[in-house]
Every structure is written in structure tokens, then in C-alpha cells.
Protein backbone atom coordinates (compact mmCIF):
# COMPACT_ATOMS: atom_id res chain seq x y z
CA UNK A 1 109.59 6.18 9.59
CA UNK A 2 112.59 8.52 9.02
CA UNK A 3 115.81 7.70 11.72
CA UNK A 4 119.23 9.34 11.67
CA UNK A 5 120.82 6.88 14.15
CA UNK A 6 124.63 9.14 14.20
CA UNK A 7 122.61 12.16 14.98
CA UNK A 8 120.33 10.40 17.32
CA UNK A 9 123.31 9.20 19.71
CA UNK A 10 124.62 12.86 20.09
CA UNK A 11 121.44 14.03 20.73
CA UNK A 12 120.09 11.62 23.38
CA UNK A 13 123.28 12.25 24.99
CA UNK A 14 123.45 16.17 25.37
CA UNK A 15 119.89 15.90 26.13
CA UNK A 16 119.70 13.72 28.87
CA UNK A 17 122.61 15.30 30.61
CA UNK A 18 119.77 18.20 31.18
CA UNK A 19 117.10 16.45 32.58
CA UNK A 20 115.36 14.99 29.83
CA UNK A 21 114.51 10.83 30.46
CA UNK A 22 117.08 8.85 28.86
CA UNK A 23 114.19 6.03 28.38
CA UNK A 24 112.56 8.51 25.83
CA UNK A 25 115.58 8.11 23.90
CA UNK A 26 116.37 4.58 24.02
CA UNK A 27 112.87 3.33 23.74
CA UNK A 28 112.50 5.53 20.44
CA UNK A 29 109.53 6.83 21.85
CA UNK A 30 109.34 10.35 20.18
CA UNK A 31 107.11 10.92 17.23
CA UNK A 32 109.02 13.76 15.85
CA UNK A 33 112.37 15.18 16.94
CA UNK A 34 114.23 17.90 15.56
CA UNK A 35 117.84 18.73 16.29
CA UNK A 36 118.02 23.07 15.32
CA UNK A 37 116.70 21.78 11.41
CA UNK A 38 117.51 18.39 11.00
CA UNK A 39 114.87 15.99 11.05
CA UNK A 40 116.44 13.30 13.22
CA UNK A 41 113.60 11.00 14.38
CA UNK A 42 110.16 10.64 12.62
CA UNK A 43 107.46 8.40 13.64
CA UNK A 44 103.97 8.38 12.95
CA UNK A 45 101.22 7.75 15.44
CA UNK A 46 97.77 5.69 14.87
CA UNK A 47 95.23 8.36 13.73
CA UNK A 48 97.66 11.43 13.51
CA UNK A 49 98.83 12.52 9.86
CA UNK A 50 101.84 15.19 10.22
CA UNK A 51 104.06 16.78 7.43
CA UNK A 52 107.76 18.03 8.18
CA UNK A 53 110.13 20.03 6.04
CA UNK A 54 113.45 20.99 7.06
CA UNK A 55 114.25 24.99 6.54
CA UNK A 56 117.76 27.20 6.95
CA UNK A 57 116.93 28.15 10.34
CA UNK A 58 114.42 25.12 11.66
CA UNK A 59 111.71 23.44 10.85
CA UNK A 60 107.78 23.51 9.42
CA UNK A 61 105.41 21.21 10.75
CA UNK A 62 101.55 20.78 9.89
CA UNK A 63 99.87 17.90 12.04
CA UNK A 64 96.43 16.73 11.53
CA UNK A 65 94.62 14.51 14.31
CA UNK A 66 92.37 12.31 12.30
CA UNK A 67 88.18 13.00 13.73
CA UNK A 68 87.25 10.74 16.78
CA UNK A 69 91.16 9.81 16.91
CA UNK A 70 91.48 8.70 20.73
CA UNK A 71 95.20 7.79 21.99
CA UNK A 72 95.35 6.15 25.41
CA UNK A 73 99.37 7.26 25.03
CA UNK A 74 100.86 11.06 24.28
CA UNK A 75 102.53 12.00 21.31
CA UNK A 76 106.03 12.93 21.94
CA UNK A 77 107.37 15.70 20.47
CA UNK A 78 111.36 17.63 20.87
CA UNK A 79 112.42 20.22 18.85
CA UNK A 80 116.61 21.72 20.46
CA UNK A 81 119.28 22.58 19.58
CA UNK A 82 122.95 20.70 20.97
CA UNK A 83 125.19 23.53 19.02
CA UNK A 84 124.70 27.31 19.14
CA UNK A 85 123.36 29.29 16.11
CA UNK A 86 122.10 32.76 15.51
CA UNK A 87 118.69 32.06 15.20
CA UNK A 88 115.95 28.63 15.36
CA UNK A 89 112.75 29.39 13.90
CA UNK A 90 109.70 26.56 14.22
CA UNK A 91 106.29 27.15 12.84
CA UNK A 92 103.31 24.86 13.30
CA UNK A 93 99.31 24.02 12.58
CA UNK A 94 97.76 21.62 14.63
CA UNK A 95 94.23 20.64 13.66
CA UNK A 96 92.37 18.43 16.17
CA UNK A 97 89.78 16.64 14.28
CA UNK A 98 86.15 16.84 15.71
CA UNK A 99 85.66 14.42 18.58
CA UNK A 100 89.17 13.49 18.90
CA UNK A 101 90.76 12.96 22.56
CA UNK A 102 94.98 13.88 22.62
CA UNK A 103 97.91 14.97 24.20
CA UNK A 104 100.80 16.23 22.78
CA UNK A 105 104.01 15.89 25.24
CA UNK A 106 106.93 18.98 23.53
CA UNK A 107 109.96 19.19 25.10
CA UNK A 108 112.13 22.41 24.40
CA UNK A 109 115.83 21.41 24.46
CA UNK A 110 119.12 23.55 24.81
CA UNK A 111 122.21 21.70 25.27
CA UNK A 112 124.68 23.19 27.86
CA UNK A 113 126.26 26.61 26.88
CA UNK A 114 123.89 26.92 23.58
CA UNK A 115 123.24 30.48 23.05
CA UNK A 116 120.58 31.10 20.29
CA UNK A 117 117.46 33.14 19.28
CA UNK A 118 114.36 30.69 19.41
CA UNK A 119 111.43 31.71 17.61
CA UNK A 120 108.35 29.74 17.88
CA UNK A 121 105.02 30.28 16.00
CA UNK A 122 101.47 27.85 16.43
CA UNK A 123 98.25 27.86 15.07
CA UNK A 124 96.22 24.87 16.95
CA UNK A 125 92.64 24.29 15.83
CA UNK A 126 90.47 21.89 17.84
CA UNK A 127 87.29 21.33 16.09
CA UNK A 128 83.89 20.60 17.88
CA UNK A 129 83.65 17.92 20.69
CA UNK A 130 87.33 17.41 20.49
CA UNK A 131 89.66 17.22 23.94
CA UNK A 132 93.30 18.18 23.16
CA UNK A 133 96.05 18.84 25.67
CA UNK A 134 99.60 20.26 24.86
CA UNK A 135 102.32 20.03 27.24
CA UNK A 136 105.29 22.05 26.87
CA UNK A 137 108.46 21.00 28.93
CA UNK A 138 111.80 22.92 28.59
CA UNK A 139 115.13 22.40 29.94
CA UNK A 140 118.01 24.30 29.29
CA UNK A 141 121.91 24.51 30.93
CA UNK A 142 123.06 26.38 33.52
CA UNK A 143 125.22 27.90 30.91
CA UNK A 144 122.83 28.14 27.84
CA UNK A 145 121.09 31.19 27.32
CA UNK A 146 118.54 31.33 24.77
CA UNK A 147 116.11 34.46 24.13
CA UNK A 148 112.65 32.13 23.24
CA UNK A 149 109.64 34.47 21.50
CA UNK A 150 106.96 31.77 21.60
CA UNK A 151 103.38 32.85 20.23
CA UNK A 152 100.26 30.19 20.26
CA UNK A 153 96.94 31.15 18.45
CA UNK A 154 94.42 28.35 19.52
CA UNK A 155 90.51 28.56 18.35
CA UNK A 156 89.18 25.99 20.76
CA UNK A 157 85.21 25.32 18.60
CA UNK A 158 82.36 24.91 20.32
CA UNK A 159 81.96 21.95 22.95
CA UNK A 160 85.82 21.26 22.52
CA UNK A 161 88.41 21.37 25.43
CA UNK A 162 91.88 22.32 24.93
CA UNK A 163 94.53 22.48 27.93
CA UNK A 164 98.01 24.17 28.08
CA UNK A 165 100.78 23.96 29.99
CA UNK A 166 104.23 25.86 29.46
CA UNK A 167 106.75 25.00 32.40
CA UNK A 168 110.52 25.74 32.33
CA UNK A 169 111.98 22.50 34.07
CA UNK A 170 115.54 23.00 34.35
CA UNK A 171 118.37 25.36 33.82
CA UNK A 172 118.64 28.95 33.02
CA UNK A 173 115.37 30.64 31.42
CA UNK A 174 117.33 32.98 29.65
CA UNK A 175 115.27 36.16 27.99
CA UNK A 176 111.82 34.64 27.63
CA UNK A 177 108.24 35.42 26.22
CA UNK A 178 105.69 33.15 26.21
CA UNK A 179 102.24 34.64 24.27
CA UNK A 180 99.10 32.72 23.76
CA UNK A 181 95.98 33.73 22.30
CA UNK A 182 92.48 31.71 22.27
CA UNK A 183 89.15 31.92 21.14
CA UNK A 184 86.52 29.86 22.64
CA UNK A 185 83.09 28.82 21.37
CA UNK A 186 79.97 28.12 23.01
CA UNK A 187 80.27 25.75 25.84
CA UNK A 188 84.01 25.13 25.57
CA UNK A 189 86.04 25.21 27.91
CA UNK A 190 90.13 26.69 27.67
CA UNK A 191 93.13 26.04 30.74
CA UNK A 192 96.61 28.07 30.37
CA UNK A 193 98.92 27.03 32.91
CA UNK A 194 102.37 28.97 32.94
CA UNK A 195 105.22 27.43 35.69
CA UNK A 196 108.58 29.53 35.09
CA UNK A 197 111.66 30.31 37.34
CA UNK A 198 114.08 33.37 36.33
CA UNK A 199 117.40 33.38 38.05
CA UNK A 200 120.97 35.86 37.88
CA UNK A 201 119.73 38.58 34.90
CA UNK A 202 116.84 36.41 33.32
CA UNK A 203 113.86 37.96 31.83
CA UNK A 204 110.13 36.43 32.21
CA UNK A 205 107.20 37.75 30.14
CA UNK A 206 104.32 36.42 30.30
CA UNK A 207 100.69 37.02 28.46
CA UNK A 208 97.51 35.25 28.13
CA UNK A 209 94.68 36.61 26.18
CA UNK A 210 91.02 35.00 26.23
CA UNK A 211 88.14 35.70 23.91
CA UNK A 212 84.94 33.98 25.29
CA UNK A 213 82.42 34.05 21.96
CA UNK A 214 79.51 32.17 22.85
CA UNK A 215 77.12 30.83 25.39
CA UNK A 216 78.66 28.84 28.46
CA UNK A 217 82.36 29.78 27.03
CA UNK A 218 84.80 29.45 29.61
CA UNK A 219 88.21 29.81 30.41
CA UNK A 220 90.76 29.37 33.22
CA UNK A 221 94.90 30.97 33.37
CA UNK A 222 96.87 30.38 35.87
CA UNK A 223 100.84 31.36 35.81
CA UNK A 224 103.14 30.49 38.62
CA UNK A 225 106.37 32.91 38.01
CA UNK A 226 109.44 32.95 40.28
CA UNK A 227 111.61 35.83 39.96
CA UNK A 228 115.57 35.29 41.99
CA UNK A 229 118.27 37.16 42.12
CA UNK A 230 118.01 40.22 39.79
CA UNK A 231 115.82 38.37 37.41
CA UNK A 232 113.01 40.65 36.50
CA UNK A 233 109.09 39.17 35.62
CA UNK A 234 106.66 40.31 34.16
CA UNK A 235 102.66 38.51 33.75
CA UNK A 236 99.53 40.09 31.41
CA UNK A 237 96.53 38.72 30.95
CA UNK A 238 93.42 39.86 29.53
């Protein structure tokens, strides 16, 4: 277990003045949590093996759900940012072990008036029989503005089941593009679910592409986008 108890305090406090629950905080219930790239909380999970390394801009992360691994409880993950910088880059692998059952529960952070580029790259692999769901919560200030370039490559193997959900929760969206790309074997089954809101000059683009490879493949997006003011939105999927 890794803890940074100064930089924990500041966190849970600029974080739960957006939104976040406080009780994830003072129950120590996330498994990883990264602060723009400092490692502040690490905490491993029955069945789940995960590797972090701290880089000048963010953080590298390779997790590995051990096969037939079944959690009753999510895995909590946060990666934010409570100061400003130029730029936050994360990269990730998730492999979901064959006949594994898990959910991931991320939560995107940006303390009030942060303005940063976030760049966000994921390769998730869930192997035969598996069932993996990754929820992706993000909350944000009315003042923070953060241009997020977010790209998911998921090969969902045959029989598996993999579910996605990307939902802005609160504050500005900023200049946002969410991508995700899957490949689906024979009899599995893939669900992209996109909930944004753009407000004042926001930008909202959306894409979802789908490659159904074998027999009984299926597949399922759905995106729920909400352009006000002079926001301006954009959806593609293929």
C-alpha cells in the first residue's frame, strides 16, 4: 500500500468541493489515485495485479485482472489534477483475465479554475468468457477548462462482455473528445454509453467505432449529448 496522507488532505478537499463523495475519501476507498503525476493513494484489490510509474507529465498504469477474478465491489480509480499545468498525459493496459467478472469505477477530476491539456490513452483487453465494465465519471469547475483527447482501444474476445460508460457529471466540459474503438469476437457482446452536457463556448466530439468479427458479435452505442448556449456538438459513429 503506498499513502501520501499531506497530499491526500488537499486532494479530498478540492475534490469534493466538485461533486465527488467525500466518503470515497475518508473511507480510503480508492485503489489508485493520482493527483496530475503523483501517486497519492495506492491500494491493491483481491485478484487484480496493477503497476504504476510516475512520469513528467502523468502517469503509466498496466492492470492485470487475475482469470476467474470475481469482485462483488468496484475498483475505484481517480486520476485530476487540483493545480493547472500545460499538459496531463495518462496511458493504460487493462487485461481482463478469461472468466473474470469487474467493474472499474474512474473518476476524472479538475479542481476549480484548472486549465490544462488532458491526454488520455487505453488499451483494455478482456479475454474469453470474461464480463468487465468501466465507468468513467468526470467533474470539473465552473471555472476549469480543460481540453480532454481521450482514445480507448478495447478487443472484447469471444463470449466476453465489456460495458462503457463516459458521463460528464458536473461543471464545465471544456473542449472535449471522447474516441473509442472495439473489436468484438464471436458471440460477444459490446455497450458504449456517452452522457455529456456543453455549455457557454464548449466543444463536444464524440465517436464510436465497432468492428463485429465473428458469429453472433454484437454491439450497442448510445450517446446522450446536450449542446446550450453557443456550445457546439458533434457525434460519429460507425
Amino acid at each position: 500500500m503506498t499513502i501520501n496522507l499531506e497530499l491526500l488532505r488537499l486532494v479530498s478537499e478540492r475534490f469534493s468541493e466538485l461533486g465527488l463523495p467525500r466518503e470515497l475519501f475518508e473511507n480510503s476507498s480508492f485503489n489508485l489515485l493520482v493527483d496530475l503525476n503523483r501517486v497519492v493513494l495506492k491500494y491493491p484489490a483481491p485478484g487484480v495485479r496493477s503497476e504504476v510509474h510516475e512520469t513528467p507529465t502523468g502517469a503509466l498504469t498496466r492492470v492485470y485482472v487475475e482469470p476467474g477474478a470475481c469482485l462483488e465491489e468496484p475498483v475505484f480509480l481517480c486520476f485530476g489534477a487540483t493545480k493547472s499545468a500545460e499538459v496531463q498525459t495518462t496511458e493504460g493496459e487493462i487485461i481482463v483475465g478469461e472468466g473474470a467478472d469487474i467493474k472499474f469505477v474512474v473518476y476524472g477530476a479538475m479542481a476549480e479554475g484548472v486549465k490544462l491539456l488532458h491526454r488520455n490513452r487505453l488499451k483494455i483487453t478482456v479475454e474469453e468468457g470474461a464480463r468487465f465494465e468501466f465507468l468513467d465519471f468526470h467533474y470539473t469547475g465552473e471555472e476549469t477548462f480543460v481540453e480532454l483527447d481521450t482514445k480507448t482501444n478495447v478487443r472484447v474476445r469471444d463470449g466476453a462482455y465489456f460495458k462503457s460508460l463516459f458521463k460528464h457529471v458536473r461543471g464545465r466540459a471544456g473542449k472535449l473528445r471522447v474516441s473509442i474503438e472495439a473489436e468484438v469476437g464471436a458471440g460477444a457482446t459490446a455497450v458504449l454509453e456517452t452522457k455529456l452536457m456543453g455549455k457557454k463556448d464548449d466543444t463536444l466530439y464524440v465517436e464510436d467505432l465497432v468492428h463485429l468479427n465473428g458469429e453472433g458479435a454484437r454491439a450497442v452505442s448510445k450517446s446522450r449529448v446536450v449542446a446550450l448556449d453557443s456550445a457546439k456538438a458533434e457525434f460519429v459513429g460507425k
